[in-house]
Protein backbone atom coordinates (compact mmCIF):
# COMPACT_ATOMS: atom_id res chain seq x y z
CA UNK A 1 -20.72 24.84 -27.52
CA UNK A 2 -17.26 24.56 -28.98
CA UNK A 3 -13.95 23.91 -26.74
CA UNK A 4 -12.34 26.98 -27.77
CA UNK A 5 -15.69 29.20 -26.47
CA UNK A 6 -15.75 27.54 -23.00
CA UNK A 7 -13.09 27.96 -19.77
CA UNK A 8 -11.71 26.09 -17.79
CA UNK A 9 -13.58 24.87 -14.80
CA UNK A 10 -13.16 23.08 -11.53
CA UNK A 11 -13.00 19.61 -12.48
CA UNK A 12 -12.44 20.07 -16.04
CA UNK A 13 -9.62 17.82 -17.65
CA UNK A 14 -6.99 20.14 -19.62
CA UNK A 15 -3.97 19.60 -21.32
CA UNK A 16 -1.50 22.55 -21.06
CA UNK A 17 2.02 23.77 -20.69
CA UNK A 18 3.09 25.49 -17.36
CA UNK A 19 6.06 26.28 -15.70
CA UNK A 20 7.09 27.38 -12.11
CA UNK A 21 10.30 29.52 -11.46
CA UNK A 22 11.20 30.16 -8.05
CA UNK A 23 11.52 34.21 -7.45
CA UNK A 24 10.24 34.76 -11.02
CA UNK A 25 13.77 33.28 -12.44
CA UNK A 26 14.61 29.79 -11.41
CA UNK A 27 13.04 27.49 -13.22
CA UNK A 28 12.00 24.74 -11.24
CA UNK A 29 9.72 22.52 -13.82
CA UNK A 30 8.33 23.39 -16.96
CA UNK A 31 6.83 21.71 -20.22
CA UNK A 32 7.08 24.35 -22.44
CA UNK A 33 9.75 22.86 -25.25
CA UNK A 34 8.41 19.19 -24.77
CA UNK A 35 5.12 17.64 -24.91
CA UNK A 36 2.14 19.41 -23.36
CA UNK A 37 0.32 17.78 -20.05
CA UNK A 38 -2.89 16.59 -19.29
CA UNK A 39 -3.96 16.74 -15.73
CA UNK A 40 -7.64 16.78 -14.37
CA UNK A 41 -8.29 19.90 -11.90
CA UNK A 42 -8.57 18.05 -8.29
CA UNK A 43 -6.63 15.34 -9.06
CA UNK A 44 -3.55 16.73 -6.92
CA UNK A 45 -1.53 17.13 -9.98
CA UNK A 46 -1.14 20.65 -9.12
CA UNK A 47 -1.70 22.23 -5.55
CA UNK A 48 -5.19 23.91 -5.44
CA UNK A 49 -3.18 27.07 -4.68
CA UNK A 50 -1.84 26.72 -8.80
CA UNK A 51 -5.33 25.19 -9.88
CA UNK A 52 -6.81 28.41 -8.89
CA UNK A 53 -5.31 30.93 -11.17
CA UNK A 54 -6.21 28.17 -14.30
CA UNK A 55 -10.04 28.81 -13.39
CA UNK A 56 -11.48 31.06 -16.15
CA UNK A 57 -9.09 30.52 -19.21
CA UNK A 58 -10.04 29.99 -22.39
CA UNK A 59 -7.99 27.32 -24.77
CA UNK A 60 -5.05 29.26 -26.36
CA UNK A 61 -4.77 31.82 -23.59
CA UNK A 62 -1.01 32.50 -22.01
CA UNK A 63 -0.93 34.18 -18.79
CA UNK A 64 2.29 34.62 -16.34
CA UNK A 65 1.32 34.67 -13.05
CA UNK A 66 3.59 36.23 -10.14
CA UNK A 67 2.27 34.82 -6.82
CA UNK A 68 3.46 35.71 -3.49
CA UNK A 69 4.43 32.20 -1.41
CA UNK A 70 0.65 32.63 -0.01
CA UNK A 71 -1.08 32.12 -3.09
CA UNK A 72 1.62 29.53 -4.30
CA UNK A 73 3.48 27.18 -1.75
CA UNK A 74 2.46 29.08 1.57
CA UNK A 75 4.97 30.52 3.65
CA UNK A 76 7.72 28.09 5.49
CA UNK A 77 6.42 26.51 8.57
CA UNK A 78 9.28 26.58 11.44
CA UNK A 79 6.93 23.76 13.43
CA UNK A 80 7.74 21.52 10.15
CA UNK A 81 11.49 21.03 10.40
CA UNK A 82 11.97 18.18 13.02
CA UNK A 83 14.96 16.14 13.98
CA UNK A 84 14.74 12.57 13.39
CA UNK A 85 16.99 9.62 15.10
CA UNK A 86 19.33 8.12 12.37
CA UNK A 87 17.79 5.00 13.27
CA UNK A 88 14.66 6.20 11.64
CA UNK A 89 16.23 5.49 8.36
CA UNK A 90 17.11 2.58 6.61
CA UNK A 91 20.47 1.41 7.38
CA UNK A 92 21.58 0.73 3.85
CA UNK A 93 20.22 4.25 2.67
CA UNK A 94 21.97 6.83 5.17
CA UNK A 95 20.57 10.08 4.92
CA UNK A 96 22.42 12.78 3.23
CA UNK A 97 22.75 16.66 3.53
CA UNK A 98 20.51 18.59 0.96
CA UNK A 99 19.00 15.47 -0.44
CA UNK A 100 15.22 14.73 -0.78
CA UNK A 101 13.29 11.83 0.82
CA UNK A 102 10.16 10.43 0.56
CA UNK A 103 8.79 8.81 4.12
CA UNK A 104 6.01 6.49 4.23
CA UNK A 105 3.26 7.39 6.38
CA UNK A 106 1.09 5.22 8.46
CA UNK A 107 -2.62 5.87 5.74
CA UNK A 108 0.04 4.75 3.02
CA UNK A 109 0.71 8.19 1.35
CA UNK A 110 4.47 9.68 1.45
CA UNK A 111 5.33 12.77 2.51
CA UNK A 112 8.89 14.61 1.14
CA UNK A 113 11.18 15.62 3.51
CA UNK A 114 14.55 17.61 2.82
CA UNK A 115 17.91 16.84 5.30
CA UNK A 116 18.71 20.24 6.12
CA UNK A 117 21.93 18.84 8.39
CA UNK A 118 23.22 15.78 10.32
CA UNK A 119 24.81 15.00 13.97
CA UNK A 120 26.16 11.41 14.87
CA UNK A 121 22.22 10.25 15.90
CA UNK A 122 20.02 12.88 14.90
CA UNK A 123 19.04 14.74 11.02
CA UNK A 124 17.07 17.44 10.61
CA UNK A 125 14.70 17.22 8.29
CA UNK A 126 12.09 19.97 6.71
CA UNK A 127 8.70 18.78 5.66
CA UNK A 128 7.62 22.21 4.05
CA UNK A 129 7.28 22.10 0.42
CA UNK A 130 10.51 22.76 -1.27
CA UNK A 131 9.01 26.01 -2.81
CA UNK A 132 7.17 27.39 0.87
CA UNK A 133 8.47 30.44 1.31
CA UNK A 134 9.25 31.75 -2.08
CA UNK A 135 7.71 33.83 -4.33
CA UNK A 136 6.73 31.97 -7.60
CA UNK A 137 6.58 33.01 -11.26
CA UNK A 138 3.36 30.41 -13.04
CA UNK A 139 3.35 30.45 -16.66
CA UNK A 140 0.71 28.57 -18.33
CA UNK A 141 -0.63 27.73 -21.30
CA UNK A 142 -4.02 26.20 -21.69
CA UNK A 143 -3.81 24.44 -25.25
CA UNK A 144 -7.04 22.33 -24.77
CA UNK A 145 -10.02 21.82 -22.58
CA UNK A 146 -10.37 17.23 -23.14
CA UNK A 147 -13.33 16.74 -20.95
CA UNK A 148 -15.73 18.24 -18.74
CA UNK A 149 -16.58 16.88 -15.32
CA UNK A 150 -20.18 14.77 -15.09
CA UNK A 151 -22.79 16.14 -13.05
């Protein structure tokens, strides 16, 4: 069977185009305009939420997807903001207001965390997904369909 007669499955390796706009008109990331990307479905590339809505397209297709923040980033988690002691971060890397940081955690993986605000000892920092919360507009592409997953 030909490429362009199957769609895309779980597994499946794909190279595509997407973008994600935040409220259907902020565009957060997008490779439409530059070279397409190849990700493999379960990989964690993309959340499982976005791998969903690629299940069942055909190479060639172009679908625009408007997802409420359930079926995208989930909705924002009030238990997830949490104040940390400045000592918690390095001294020669002060937090900052509105910027992004990646924390180590104790398996070895990283988890992002925003500064919402500072005091003299304390920052607040929010662990939801920058996008929890928001409705999201995801455009894709699926150009081609590189490899099937092995049985």
């Amino acid at each position: 069977m030909s490429d362009t007669l199957r769609q895309v499955q779980p597994g499946d390796t794909l190279t595509l185009h997407f973008a994600l706009r935040a409220n259907g008109d902020t565009e957060v990331d997008s490779s439409f305009g530059d070279a397409p990307i190849t990700l493999t479905l379960g990989d964690g590339t993309l959340t499982p939420n976005l791998e969903y809505w690629l299940i069942g397209i055909a190479p060639g297709e172009h679908h625009v997807f408007q997802l409420d923040p359930l079926q995208a980033f989930g909705e924002h988690n009030p238990e997830l903001v949490q104040a940390l002691p400045l000592s918690d971060f390095q001294p020669d890397k002060p937090p900052m207001a509105d910027s992004v940081i990646e924390f180590s955690l104790p398996n070895g993986s990283t988890l992002a965390g925003r500064i919402l605000a500072l005091t003299d000892t304390h920052a607040s920092v929010d662990f939801n997904h920058l996008l929890a919360g928001l409705p999201i507009e995801f455009e894709v592409e699926v150009v081609e369909i590189c490899r099937q997953p092995r049985d």
